[in-house]
N, C-alpha and C. Protein backbone atom coordinates (compact mmCIF):
# COMPACT_ATOMS: atom_id res chain seq x y z
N UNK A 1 -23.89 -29.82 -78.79
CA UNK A 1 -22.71 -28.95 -78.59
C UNK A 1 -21.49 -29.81 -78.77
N UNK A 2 -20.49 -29.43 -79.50
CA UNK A 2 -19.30 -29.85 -79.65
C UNK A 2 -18.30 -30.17 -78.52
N UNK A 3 -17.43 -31.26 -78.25
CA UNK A 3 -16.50 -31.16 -77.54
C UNK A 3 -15.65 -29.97 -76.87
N UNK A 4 -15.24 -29.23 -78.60
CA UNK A 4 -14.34 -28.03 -78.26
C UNK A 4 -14.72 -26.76 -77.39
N UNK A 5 -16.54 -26.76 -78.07
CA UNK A 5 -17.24 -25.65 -77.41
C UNK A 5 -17.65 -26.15 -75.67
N UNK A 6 -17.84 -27.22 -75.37
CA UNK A 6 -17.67 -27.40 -74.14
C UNK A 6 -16.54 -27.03 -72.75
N UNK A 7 -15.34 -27.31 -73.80
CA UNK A 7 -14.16 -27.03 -73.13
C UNK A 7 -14.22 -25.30 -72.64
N UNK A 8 -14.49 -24.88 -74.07
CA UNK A 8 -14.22 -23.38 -73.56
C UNK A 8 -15.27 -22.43 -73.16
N UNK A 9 -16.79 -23.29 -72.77
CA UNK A 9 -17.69 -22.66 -71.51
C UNK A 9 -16.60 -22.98 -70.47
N UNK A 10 -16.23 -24.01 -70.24
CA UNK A 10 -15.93 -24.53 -68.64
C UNK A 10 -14.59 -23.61 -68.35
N UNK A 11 -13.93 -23.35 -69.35
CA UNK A 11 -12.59 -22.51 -68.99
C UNK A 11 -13.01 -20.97 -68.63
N UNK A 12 -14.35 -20.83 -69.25
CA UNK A 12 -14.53 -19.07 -69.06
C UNK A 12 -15.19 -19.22 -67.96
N UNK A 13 -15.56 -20.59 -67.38
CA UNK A 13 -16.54 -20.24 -65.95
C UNK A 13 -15.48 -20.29 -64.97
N UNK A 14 -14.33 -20.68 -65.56
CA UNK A 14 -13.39 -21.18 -64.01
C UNK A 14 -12.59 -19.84 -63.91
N UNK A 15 -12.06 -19.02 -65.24
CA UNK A 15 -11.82 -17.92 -65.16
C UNK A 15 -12.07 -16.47 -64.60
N UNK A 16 -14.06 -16.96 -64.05
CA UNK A 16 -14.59 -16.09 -63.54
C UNK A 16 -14.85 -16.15 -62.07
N UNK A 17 -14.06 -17.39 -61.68
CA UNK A 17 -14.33 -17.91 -60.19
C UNK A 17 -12.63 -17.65 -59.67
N UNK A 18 -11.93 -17.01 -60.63
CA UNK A 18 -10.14 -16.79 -59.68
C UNK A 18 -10.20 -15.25 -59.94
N UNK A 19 -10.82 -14.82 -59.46
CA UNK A 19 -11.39 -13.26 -59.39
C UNK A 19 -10.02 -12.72 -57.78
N UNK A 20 -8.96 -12.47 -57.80
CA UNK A 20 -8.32 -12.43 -56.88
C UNK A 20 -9.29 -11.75 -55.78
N UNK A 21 -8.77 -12.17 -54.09
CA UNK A 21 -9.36 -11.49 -53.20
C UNK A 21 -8.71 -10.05 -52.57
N UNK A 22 -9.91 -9.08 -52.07
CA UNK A 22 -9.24 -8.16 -52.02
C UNK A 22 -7.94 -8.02 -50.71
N UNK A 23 -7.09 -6.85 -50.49
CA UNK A 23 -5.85 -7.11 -49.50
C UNK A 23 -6.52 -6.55 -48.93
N UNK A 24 -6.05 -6.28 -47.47
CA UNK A 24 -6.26 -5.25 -46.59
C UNK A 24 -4.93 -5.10 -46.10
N UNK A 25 -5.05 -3.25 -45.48
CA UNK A 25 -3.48 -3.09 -44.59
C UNK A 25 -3.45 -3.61 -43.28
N UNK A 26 -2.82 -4.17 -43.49
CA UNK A 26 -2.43 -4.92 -42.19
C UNK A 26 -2.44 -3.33 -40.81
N UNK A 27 -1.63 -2.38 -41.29
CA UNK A 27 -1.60 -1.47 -40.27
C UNK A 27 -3.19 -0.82 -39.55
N UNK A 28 -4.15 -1.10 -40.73
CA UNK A 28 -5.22 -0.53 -40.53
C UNK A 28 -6.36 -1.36 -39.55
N UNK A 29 -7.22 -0.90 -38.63
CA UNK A 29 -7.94 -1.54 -37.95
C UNK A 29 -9.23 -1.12 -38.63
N UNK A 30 -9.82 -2.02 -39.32
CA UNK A 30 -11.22 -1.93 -40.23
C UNK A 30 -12.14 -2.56 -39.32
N UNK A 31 -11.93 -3.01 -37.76
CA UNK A 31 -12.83 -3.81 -36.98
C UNK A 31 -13.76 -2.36 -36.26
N UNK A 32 -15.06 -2.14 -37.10
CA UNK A 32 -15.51 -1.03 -36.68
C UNK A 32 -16.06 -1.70 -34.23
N UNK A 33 -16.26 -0.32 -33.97
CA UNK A 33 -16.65 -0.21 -32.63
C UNK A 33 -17.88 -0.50 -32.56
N UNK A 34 -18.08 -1.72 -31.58
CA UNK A 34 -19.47 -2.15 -31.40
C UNK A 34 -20.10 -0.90 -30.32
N UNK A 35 -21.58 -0.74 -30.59
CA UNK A 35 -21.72 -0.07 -29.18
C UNK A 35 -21.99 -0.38 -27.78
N UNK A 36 -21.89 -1.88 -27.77
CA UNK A 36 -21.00 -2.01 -25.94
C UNK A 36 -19.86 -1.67 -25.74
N UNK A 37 -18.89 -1.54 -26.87
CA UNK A 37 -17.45 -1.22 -26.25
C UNK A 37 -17.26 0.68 -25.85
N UNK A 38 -18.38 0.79 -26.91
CA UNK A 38 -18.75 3.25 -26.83
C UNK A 38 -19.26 2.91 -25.40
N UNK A 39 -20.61 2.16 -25.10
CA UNK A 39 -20.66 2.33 -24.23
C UNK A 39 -19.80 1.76 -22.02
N UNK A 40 -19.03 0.79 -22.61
CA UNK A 40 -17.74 0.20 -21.72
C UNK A 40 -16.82 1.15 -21.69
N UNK A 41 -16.58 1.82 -22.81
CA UNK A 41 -15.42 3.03 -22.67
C UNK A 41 -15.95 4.22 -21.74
N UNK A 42 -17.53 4.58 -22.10
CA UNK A 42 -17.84 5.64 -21.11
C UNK A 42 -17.83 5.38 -19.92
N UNK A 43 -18.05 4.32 -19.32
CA UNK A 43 -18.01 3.86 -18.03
C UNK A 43 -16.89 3.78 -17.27
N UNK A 44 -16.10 3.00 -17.95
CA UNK A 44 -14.57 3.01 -17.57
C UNK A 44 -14.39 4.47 -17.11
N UNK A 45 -14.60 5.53 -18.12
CA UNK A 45 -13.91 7.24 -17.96
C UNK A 45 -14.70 7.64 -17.12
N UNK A 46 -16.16 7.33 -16.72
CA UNK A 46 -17.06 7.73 -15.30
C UNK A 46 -16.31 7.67 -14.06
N UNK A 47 -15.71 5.88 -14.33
CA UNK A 47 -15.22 5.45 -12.86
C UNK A 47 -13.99 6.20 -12.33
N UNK A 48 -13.30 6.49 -13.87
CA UNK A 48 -11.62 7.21 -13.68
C UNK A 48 -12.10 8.64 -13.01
N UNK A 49 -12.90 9.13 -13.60
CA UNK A 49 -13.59 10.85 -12.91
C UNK A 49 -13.81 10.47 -11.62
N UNK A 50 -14.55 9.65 -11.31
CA UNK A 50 -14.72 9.62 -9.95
C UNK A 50 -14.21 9.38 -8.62
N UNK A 51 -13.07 8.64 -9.59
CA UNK A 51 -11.89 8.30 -8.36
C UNK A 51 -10.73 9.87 -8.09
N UNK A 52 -11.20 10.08 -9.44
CA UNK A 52 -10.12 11.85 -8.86
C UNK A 52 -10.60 12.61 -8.77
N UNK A 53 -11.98 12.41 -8.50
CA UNK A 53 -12.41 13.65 -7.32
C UNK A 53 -13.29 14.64 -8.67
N UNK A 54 -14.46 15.22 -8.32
CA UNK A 54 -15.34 16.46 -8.86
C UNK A 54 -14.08 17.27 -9.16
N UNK A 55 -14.37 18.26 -10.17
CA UNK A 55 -13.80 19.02 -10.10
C UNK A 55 -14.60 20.45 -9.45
N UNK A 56 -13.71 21.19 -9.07
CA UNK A 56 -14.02 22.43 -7.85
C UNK A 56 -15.25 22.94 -8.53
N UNK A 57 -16.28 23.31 -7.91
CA UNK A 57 -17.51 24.22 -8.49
C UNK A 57 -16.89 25.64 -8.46
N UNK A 58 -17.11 26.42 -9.88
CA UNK A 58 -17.06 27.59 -10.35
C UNK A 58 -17.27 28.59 -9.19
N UNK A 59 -16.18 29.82 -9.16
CA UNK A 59 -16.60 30.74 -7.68
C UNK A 59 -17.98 31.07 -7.71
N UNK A 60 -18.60 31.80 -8.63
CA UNK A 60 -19.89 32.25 -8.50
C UNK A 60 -20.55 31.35 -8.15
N UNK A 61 -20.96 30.38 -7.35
CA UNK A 61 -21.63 29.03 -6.90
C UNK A 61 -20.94 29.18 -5.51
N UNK A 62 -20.22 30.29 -5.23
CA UNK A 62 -20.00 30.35 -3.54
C UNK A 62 -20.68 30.81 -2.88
N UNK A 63 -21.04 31.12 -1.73
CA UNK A 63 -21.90 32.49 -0.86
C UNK A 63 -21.16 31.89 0.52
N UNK A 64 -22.04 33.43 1.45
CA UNK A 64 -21.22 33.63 2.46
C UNK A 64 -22.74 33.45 3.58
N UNK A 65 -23.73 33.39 3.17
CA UNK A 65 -24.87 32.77 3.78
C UNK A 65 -24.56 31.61 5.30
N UNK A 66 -24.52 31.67 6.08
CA UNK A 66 -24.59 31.03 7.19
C UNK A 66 -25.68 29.71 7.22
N UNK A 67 -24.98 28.82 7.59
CA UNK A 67 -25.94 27.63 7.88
C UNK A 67 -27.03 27.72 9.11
N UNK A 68 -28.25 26.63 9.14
CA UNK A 68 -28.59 26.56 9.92
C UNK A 68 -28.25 26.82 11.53
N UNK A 69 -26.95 26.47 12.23
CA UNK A 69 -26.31 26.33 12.86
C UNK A 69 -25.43 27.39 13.39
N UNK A 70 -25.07 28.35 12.07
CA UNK A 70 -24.09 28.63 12.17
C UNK A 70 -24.83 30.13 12.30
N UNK A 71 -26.02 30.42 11.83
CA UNK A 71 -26.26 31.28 12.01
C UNK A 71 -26.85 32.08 12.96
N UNK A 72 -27.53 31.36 14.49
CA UNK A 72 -27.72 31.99 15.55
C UNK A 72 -26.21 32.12 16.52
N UNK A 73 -25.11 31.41 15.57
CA UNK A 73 -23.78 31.64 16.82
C UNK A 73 -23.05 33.02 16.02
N UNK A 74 -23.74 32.98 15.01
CA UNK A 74 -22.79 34.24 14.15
C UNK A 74 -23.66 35.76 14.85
N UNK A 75 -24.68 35.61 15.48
CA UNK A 75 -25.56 36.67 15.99
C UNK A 75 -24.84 37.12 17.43
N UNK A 76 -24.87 35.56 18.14
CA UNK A 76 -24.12 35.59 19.30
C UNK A 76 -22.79 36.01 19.16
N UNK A 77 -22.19 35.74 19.01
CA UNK A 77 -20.98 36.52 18.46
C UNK A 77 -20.79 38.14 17.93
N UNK A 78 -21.32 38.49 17.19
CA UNK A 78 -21.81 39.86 17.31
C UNK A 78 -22.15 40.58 18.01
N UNK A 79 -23.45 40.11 18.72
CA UNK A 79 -23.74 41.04 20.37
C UNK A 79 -22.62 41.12 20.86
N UNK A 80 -21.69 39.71 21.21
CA UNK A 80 -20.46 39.44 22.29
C UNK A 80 -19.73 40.60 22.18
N UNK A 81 -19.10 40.90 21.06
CA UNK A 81 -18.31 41.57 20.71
C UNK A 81 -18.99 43.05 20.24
N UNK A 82 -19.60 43.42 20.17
CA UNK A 82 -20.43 44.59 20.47
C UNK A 82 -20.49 45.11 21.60
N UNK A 83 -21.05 44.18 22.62
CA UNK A 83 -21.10 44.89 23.93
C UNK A 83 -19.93 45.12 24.10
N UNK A 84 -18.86 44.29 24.43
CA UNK A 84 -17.73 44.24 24.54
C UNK A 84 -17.03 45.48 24.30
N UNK A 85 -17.05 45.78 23.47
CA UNK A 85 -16.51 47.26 22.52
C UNK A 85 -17.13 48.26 23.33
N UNK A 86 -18.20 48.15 23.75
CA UNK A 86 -18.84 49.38 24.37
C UNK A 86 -18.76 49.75 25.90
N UNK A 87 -18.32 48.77 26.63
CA UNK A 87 -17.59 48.59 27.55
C UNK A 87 -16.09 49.30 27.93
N UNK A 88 -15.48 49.19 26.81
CA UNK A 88 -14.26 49.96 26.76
C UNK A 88 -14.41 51.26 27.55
N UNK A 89 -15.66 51.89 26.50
CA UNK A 89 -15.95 53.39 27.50
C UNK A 89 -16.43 53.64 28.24
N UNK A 90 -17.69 52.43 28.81
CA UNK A 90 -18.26 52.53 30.07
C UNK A 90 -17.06 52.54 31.20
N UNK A 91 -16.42 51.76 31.08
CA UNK A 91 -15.26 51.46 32.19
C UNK A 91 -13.85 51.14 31.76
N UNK A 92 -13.21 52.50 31.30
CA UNK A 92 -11.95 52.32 30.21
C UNK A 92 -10.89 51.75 31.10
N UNK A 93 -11.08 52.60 32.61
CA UNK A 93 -9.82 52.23 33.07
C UNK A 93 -9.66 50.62 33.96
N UNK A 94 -10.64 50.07 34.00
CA UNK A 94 -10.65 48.75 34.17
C UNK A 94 -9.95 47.94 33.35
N UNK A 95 -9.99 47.94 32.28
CA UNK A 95 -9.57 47.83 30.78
C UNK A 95 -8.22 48.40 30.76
N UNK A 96 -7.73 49.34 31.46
CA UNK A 96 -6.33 50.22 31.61
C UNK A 96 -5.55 49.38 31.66
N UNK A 97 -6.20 48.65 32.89
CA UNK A 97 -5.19 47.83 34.19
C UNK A 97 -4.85 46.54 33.66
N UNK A 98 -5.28 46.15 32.57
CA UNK A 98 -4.86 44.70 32.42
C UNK A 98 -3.90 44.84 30.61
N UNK A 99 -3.52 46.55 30.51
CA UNK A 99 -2.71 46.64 29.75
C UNK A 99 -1.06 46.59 29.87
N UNK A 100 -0.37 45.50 29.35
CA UNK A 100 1.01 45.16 30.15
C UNK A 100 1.56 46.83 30.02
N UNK A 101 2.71 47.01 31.05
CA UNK A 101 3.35 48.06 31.19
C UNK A 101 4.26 48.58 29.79
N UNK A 102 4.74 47.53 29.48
CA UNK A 102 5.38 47.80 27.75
C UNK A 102 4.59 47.90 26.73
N UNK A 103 3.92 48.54 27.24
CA UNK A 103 2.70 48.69 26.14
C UNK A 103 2.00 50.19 25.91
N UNK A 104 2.92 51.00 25.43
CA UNK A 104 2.55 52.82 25.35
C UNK A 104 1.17 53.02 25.46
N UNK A 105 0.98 54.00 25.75
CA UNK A 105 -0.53 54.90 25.61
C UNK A 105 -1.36 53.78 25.66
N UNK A 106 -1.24 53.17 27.10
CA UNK A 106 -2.47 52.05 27.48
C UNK A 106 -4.25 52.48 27.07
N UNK A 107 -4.43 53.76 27.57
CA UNK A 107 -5.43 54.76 27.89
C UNK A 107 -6.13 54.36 25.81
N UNK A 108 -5.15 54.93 25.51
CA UNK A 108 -5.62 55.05 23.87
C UNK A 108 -5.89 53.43 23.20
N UNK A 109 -4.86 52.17 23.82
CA UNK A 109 -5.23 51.19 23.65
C UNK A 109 -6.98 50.88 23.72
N UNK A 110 -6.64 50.96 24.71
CA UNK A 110 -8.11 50.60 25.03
C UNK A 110 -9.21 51.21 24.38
N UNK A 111 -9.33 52.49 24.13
CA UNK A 111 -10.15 53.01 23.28
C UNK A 111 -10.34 52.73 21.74
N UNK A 112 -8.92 51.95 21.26
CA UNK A 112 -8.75 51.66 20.01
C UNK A 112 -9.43 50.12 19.69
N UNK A 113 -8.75 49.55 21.02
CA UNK A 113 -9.45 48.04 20.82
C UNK A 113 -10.96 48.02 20.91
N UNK A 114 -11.74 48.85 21.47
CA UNK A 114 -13.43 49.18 22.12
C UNK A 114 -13.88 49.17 20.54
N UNK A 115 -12.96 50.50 19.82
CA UNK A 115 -14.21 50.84 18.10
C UNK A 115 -13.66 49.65 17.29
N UNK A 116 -12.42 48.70 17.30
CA UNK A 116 -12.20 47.68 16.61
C UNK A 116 -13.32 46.53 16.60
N UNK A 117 -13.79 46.28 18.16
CA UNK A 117 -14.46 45.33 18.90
C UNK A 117 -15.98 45.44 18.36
N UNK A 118 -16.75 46.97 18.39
CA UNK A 118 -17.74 47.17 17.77
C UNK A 118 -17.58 47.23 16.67
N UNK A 119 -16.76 47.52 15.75
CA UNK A 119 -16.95 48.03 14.20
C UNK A 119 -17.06 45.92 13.60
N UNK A 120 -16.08 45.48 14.27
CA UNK A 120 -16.04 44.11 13.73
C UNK A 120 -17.41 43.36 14.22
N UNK A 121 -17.82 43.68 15.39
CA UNK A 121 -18.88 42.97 16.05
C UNK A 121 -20.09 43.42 15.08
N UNK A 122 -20.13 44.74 14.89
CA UNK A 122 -21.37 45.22 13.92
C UNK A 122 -20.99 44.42 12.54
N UNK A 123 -19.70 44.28 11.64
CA UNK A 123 -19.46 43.80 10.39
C UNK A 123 -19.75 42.24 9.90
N UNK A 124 -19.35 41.49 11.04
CA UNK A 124 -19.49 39.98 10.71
C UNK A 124 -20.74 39.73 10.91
N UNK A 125 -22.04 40.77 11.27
CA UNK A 125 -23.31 40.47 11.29
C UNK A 125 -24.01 40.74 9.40
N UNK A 126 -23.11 41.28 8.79
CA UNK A 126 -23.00 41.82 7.50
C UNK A 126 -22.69 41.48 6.67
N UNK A 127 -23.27 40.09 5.39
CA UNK A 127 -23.06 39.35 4.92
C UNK A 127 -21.63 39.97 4.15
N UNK A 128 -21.77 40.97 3.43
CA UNK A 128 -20.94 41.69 2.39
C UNK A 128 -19.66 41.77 3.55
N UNK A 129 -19.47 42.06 4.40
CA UNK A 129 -18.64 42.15 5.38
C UNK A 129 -17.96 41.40 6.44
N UNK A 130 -18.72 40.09 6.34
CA UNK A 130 -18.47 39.03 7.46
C UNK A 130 -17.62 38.84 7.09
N UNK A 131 -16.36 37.88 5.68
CA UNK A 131 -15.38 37.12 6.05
C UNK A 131 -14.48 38.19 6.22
N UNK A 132 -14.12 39.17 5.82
CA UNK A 132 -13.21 40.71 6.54
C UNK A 132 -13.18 40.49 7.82
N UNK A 133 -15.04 40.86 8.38
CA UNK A 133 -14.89 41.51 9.62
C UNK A 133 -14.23 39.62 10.50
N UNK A 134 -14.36 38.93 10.12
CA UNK A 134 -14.29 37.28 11.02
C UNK A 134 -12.49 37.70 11.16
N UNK A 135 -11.74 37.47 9.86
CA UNK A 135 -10.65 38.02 9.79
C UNK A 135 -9.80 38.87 11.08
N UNK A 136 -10.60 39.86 11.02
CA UNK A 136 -10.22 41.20 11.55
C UNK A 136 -10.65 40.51 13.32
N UNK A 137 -11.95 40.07 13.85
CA UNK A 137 -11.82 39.25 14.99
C UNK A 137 -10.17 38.29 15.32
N UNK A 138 -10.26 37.82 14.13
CA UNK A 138 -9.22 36.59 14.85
C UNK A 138 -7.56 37.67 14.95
N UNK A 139 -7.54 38.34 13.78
CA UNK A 139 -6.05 39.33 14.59
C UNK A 139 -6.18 39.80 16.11
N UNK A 140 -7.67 40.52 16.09
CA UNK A 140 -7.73 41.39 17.18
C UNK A 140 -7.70 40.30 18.12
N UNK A 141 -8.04 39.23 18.19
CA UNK A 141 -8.00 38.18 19.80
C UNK A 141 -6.57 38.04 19.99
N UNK A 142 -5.37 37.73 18.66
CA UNK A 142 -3.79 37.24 18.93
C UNK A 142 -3.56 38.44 19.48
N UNK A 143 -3.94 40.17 19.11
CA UNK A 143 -3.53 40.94 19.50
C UNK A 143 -3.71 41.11 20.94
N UNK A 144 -4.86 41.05 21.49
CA UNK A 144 -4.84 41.36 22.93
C UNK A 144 -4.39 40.26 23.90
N UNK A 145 -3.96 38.90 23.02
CA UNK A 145 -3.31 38.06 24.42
C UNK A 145 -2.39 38.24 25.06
N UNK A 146 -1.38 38.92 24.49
CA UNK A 146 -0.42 39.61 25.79
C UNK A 146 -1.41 40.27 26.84
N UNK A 147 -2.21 41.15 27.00
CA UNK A 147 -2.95 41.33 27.64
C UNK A 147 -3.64 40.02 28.92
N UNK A 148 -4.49 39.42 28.00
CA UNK A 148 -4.69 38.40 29.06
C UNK A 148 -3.75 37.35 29.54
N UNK A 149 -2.47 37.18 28.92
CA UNK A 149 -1.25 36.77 30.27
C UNK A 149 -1.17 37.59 30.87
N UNK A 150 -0.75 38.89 30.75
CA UNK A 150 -0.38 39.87 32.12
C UNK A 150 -1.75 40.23 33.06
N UNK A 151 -2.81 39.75 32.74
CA UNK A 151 -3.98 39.78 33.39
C UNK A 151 -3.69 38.81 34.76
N UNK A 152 -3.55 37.46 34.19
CA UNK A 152 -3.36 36.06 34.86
C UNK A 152 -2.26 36.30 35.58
N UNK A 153 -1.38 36.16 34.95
CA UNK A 153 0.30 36.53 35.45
C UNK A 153 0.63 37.13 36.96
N UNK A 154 -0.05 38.26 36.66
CA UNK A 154 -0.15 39.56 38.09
C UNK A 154 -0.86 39.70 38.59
N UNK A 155 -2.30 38.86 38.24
CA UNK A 155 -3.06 38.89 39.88
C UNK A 155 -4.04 39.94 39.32
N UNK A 156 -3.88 40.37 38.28
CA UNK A 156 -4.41 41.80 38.07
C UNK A 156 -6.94 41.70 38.62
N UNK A 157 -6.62 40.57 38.05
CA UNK A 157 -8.38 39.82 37.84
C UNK A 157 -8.58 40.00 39.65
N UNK A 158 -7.75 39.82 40.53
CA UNK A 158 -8.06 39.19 42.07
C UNK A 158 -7.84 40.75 42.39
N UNK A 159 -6.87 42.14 42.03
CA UNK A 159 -7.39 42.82 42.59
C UNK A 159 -8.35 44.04 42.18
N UNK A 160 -9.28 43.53 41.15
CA UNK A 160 -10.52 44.20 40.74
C UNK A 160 -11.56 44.10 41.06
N UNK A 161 -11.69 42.97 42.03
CA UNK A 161 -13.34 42.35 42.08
C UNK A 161 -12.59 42.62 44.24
N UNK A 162 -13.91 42.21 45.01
CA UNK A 162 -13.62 42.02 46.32
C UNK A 162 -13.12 40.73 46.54
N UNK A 163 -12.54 40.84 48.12
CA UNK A 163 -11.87 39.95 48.52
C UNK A 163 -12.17 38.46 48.54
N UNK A 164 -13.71 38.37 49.05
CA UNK A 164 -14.38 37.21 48.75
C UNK A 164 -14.66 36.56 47.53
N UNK A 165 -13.98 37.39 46.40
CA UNK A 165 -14.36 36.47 44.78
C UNK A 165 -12.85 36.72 44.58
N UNK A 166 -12.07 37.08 45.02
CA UNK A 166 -10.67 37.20 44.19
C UNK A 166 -10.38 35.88 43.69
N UNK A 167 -10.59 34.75 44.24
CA UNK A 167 -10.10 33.36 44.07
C UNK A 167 -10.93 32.76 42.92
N UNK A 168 -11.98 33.39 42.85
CA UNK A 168 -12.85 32.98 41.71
C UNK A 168 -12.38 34.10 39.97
N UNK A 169 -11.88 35.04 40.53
CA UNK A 169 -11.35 36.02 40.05
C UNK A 169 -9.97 35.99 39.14
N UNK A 170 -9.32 34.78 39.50
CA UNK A 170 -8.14 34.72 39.25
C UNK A 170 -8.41 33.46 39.09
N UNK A 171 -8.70 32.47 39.07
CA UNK A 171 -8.97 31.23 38.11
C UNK A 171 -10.01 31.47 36.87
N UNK A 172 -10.60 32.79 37.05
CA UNK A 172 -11.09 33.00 36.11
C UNK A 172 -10.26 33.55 34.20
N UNK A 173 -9.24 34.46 35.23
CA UNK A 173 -8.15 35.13 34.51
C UNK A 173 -7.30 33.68 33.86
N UNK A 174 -6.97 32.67 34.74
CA UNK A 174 -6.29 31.39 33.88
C UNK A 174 -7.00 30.53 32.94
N UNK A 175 -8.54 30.37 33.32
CA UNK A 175 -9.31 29.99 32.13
C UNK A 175 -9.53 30.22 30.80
N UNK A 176 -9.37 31.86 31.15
CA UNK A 176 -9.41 33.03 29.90
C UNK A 176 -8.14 32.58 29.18
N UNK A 177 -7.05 31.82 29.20
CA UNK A 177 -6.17 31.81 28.35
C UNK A 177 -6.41 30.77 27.06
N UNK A 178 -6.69 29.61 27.79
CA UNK A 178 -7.55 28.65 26.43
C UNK A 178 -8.99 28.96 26.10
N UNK A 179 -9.35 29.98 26.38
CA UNK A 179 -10.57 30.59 26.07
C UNK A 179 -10.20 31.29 24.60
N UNK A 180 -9.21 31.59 24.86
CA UNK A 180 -8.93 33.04 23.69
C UNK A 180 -8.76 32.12 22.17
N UNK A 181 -8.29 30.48 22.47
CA UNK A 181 -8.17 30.18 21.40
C UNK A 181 -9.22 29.14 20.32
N UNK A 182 -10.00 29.14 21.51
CA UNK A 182 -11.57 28.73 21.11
C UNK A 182 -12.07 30.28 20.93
N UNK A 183 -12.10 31.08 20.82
CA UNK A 183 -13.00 32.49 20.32
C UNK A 183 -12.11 32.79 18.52
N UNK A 184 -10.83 32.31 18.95
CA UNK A 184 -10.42 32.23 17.81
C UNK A 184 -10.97 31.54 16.66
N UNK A 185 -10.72 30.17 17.41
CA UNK A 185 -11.88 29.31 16.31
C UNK A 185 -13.26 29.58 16.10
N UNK A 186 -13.79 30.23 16.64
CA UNK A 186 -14.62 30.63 16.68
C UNK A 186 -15.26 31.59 15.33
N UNK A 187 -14.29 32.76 15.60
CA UNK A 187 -14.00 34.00 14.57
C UNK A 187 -13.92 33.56 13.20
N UNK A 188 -12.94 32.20 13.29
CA UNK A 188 -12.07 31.40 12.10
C UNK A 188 -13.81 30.78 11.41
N UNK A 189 -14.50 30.24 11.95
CA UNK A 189 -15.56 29.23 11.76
C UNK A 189 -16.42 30.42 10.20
N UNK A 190 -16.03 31.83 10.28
CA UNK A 190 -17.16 32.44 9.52
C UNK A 190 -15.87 33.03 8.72
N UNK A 191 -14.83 32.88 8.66
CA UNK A 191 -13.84 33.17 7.25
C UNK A 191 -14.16 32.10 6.21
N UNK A 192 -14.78 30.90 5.99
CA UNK A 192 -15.13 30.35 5.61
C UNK A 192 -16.00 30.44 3.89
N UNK A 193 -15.78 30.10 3.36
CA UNK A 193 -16.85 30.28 2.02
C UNK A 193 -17.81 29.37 1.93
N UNK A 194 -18.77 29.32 1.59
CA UNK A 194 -19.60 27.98 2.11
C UNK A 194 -20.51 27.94 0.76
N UNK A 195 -20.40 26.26 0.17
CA UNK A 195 -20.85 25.79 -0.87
C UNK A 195 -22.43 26.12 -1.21
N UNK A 196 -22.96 26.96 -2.64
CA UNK A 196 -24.17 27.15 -2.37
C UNK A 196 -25.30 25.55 -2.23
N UNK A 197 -24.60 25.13 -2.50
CA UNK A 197 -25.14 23.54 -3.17
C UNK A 197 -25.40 22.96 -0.84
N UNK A 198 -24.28 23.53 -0.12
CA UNK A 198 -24.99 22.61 0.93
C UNK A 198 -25.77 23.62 1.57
C-alpha cells in the first residue's frame, strides 16, 4: 500500500470517531424513577394520611344498634320512664302538687307529661325511633325542672309522705336536682350514632 493511500484510511477512520455527542435539555429530567423512590413516595403519603386522621366512614356504615353495655341500660330506661308515665294517672294529683303555681292548667300538665313519658319510654326501646325518642327524653327532663325546684324549694316532698320520713322526704327532693342532670346524660348517651365497625 502506498504512502498516500495510507494517509487517507487513517483520515476516514478519525472522521468516523468525531461523530458529535448527542445534547440533552438541560430543562428536562431524563433521570427515569427507580422503584425504591415509587415505592419511598408511597410511604411518605401513608405516613402524611395518617397523621390527618381516616377520613369519616360513609353514613350508610352508621346504625343505631346499642352496645353491649348500652343495651340493658337502654331497657332500663324505658321501663323507668314507662312506669313513670303511667303513674301520672294512677296518682295525678300527687303529680298536681309539685306543679309551680305559674304554671296554668297544672291538672292537664300532668296528664300531658304522663303520654310524653310513655310514648318516649315505649320509643327509645325502638331502634327506628330511639335517637327522636332519646331527644324528646332530654327536652322533657329541662322541661319539668322547674318542677323539681319548686318541689325542693317548698317542702312540697316533706308534706306528702308522713311525719316520720318527711326528713328523708325532703333530702330526697334536693338530691333529685343533680339527679335530673345525670338522667339527662343519660337520655343524651342514646342520641348517639354508633360506628358499625365498633
Amino acid at each position: 500500500m502506498s504512502g498516500d493511500d495510507a494517509s487517507g484510511a487513517d483520515s476516514a477512520v478519525a472522521g468516523a470517531n468525531t461523530t458529535p455527542a448527542p445534547q440533552h435539555d438541560a430543562g428536562a429530567n431524563t433521570t427515569p424513577a427507580t422503584p425504591d423512590a415509587r415505592v419511598g413516595g408511597r410511604a411518605c403519603r401513608g405516613a402524611v394520611g395518617n397523621a390527618l386522621g381516616a377520613p369519616p366512614r360513609p353514613r350508610e356504615e352508621m346504625r343505631d344498634s346499642p352496645t353491649r353495655l348500652e343495651r340493658p341500660l337502654l331497657y332500663v330506661m324505658s321501663l323507668f320512664y314507662t312506669v313513670a308515665g303511667v303513674t301520672h294517672f294512677l296518682v295525678p294529683g300527687a303529680y298536681e302538687r309539685v306543679v309551680p303555681p305559674s304554671f296554668p292548667r297544672p291538672l292537664a300538665l300532668v296528664y300531658l307529661s304522663g303520654v310524653a313519658e310513655v310514648v318516649l319510654g315505649v320509643g327509645v326501646a325502638v331502634r327506628r325511633t330511639r335517637r327522636v325518642s332519646a331527644w324528646g327524653l332530654v327536652a322533657l327532663l329541662v322541661a319539668v325542672f322547674p318542677a323539681n325546684v319548686y318541689m325542693a324549694t317548698h317542702d312540697i316532698a316533706a308534706e306528702m309522705v308522713p311525719d316520720r320520713a318527711a326528713g328523708v322526704a325532703r333530702a330526697a327532693a334536693w338530691l333529685r336536682l343533680p339527679l335530673q342532670g345525670a338522667l339527662v346524660l343519660w337520655a343524651w348517651w342514646y342520641t348517639r350514632p354508633t360506628l358499625a365497625g365498633e
